[in-house]
Protein backbone atom coordinates (compact mmCIF):
# COMPACT_ATOMS: atom_id res chain seq x y z
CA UNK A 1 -19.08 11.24 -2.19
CA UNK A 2 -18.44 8.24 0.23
CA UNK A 3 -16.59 5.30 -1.37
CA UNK A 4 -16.21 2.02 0.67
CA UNK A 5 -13.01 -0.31 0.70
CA UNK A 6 -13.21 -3.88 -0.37
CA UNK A 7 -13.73 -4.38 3.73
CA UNK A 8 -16.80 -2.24 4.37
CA UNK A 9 -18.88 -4.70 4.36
CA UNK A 10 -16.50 -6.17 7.55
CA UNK A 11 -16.29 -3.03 8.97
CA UNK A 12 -20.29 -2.58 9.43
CA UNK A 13 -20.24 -6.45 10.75
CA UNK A 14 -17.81 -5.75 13.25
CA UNK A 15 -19.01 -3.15 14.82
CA UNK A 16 -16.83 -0.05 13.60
CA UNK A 17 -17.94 3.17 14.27
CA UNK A 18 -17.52 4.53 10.63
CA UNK A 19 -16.23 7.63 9.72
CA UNK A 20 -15.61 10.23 6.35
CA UNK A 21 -12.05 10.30 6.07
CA UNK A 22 -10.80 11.70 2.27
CA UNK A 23 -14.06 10.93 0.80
CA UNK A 24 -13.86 7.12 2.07
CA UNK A 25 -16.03 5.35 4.46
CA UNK A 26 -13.48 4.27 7.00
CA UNK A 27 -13.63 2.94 10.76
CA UNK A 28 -12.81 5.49 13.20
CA UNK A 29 -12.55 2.35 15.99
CA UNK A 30 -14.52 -0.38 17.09
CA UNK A 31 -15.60 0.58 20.68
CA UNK A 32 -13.12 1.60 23.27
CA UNK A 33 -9.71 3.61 21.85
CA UNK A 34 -7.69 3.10 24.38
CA UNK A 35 -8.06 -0.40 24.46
CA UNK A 36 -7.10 -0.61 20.75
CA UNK A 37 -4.17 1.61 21.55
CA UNK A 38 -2.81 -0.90 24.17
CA UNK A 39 -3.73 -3.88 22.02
CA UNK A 40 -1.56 -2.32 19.15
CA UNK A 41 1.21 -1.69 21.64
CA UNK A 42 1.13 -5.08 23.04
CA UNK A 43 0.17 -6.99 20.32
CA UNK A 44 -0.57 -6.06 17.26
CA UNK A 45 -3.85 -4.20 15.50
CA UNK A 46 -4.82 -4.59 11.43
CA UNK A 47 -6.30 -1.28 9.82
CA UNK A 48 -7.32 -0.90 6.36
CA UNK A 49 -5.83 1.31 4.20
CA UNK A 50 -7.56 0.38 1.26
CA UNK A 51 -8.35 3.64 0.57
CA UNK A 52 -4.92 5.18 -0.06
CA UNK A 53 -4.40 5.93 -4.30
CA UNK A 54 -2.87 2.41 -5.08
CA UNK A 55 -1.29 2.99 -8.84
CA UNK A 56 0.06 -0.36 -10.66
CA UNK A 57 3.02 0.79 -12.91
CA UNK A 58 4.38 -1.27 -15.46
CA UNK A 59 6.37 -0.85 -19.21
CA UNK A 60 10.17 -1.34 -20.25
CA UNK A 61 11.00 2.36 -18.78
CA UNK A 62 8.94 1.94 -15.60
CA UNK A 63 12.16 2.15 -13.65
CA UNK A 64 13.75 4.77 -15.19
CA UNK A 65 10.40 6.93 -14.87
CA UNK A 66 10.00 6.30 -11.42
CA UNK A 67 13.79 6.79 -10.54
CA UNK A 68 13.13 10.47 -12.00
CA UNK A 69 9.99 11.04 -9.87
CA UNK A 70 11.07 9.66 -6.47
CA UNK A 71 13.40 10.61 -3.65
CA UNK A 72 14.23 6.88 -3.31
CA UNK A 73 16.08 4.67 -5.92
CA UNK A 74 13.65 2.49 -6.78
CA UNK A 75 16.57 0.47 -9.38
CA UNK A 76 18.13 -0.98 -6.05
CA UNK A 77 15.09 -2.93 -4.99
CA UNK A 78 14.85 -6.54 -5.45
CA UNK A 79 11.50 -8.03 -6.27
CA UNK A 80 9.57 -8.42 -3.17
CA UNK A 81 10.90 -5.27 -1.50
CA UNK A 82 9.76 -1.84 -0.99
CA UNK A 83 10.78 1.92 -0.33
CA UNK A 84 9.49 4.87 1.22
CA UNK A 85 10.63 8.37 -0.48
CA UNK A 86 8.77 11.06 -1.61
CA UNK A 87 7.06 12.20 -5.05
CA UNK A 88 8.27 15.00 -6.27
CA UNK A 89 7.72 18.03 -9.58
CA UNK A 90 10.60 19.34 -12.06
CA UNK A 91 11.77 21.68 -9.24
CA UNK A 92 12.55 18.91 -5.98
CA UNK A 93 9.63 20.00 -4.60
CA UNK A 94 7.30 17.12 -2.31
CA UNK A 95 3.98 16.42 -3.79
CA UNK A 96 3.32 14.11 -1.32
CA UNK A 97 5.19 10.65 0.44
CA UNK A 98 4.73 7.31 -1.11
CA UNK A 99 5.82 4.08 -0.99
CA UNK A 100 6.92 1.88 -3.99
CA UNK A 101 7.20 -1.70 -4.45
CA UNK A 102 9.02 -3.70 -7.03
CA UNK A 103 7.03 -6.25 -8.09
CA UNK A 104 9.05 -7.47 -11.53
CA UNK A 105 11.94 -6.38 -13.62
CA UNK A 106 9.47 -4.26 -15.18
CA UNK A 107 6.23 -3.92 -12.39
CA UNK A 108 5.32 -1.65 -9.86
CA UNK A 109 3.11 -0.39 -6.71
CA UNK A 110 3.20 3.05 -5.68
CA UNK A 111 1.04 3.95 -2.74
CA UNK A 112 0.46 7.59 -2.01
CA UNK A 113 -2.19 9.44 0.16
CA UNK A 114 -6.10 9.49 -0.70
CA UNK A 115 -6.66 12.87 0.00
CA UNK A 116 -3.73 14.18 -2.45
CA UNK A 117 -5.02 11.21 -5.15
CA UNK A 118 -6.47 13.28 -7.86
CA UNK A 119 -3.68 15.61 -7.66
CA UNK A 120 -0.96 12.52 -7.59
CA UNK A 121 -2.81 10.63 -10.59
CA UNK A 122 -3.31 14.09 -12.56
CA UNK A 123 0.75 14.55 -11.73
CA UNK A 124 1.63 11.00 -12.74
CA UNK A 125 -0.61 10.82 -16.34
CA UNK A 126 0.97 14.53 -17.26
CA UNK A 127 4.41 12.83 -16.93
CA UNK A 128 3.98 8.97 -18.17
CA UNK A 129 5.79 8.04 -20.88
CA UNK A 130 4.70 6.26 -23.76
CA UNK A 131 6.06 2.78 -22.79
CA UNK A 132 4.72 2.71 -19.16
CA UNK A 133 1.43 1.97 -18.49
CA UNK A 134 -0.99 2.97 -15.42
CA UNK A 135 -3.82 1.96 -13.47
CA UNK A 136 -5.69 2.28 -10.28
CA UNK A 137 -6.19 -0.76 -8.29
CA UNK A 138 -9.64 0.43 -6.59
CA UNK A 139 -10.51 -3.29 -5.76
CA UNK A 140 -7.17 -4.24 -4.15
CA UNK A 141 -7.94 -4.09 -0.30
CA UNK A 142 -4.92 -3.39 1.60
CA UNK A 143 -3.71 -4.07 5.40
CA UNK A 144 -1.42 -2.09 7.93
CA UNK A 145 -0.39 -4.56 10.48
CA UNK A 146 1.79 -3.12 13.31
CA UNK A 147 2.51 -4.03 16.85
CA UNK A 148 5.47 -6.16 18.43
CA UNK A 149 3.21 -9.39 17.31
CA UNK A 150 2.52 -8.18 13.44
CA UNK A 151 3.84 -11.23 11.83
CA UNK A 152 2.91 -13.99 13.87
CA UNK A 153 -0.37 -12.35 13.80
CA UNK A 154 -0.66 -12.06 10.01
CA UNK A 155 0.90 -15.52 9.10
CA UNK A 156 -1.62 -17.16 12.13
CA UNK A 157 -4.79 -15.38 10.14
CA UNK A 158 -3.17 -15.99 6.47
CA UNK A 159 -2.15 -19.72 7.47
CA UNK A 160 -5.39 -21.52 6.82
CA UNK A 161 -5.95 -19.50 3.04
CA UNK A 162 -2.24 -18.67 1.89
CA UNK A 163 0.30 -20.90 0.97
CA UNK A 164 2.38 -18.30 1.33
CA UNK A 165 1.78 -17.38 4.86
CA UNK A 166 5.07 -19.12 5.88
CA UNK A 167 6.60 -16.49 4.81
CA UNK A 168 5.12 -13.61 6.46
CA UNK A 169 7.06 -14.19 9.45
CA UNK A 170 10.88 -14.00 8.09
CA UNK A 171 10.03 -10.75 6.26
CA UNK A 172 12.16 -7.99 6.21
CA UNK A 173 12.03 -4.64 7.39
CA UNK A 174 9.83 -2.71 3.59
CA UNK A 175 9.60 -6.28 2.38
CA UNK A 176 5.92 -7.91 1.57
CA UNK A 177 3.90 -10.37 0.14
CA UNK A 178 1.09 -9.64 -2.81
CA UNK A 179 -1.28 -11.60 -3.94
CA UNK A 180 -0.64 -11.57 -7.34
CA UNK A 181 2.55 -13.73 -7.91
CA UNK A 182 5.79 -11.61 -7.96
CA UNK A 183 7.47 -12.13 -11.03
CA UNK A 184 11.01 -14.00 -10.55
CA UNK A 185 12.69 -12.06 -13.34
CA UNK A 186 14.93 -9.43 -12.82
């Protein structure tokens, strides 16, 4: 089964060369590699990642639950930041790397890996409490911008359509901006 990103339908007008990756219709490039290589390394490059298992976390013990599943301490992060750790069983053992976002006193993003998904979700639902709810976010398309230009990049192409964009470019290191409004209450 090939499932397509909210951005397929750019990907085909653009050109990409598209590519199975985890089940997902994905661009392996759009022409030349190497001169998307040096364009990341010089300036920046976008890439969807749309297809990695996007789970929306929320309930009164959403921070507690996720403190006892991840490597990282997820109670330390103020709305509007994010952490990379690691998912993990009873024993310590990695299930796979993730990276969470605090989006309210009582909302979260975890991002994992598509090709470990089913595994992650099956994990995640065998462990959920009663007073934390889950979902997918299938729909949600989400961007990787990198290179020494990232931010000026994003907040130039965000400018026109965000009134946010602004703040793209004083963004800390794991910080971000969603679209849906980040609750102000810690």
């Amino acid at each position: 089964m090939n499932r397509r990103t909210p951005l397929y339908e750019a990907h085909v007008a653009a050109g990409g060369k598209l590519v199975d990756f985890s089940g997902w219709q994905l661009p392996l490039n759009y022409g030349s590699q190497l001169e998307e290589h040096q364009a990341v390394r010089t300036a920046s490059g976008v890439f969807d990642v749309s297809h990695m298992t996007i789970v929306e976390i929320e309930g009164a013990g959403a921070r507690e639950w996720l403190r006892t599943l991840l490597t990282v301490d997820v109670g330390r992060l103020e709305n509007g930041r994010a952490a990379y750790g690691c998912l993990c069983n009873e024993a310590g053992g990695v299930l796979d790397d993730v990276i969470a976002y605090r989006l309210g006193a009582e909302r979260w993003r975890v991002i994992s890996n598509a090709a470990t998904r089913e595994k992650d979700l099956a994990w995640l639902e065998g462990h959920r409490p009663a007073d934390v709810t889950m979902e997918t976010a299938d729909d949600l398309a989400l961007l990787a911008v990198q290179g020494p230009e990232a931010l000026e990049l994003a907040a130039r192409a965000l400018g026109e359509t965000r009134e946010r964009a602004p703040v793209i470019t004083s963004l800390p290191r794991f910080g971000f901006v969603a679209e849906a409004t980040i609750d102000s209450d810690e």
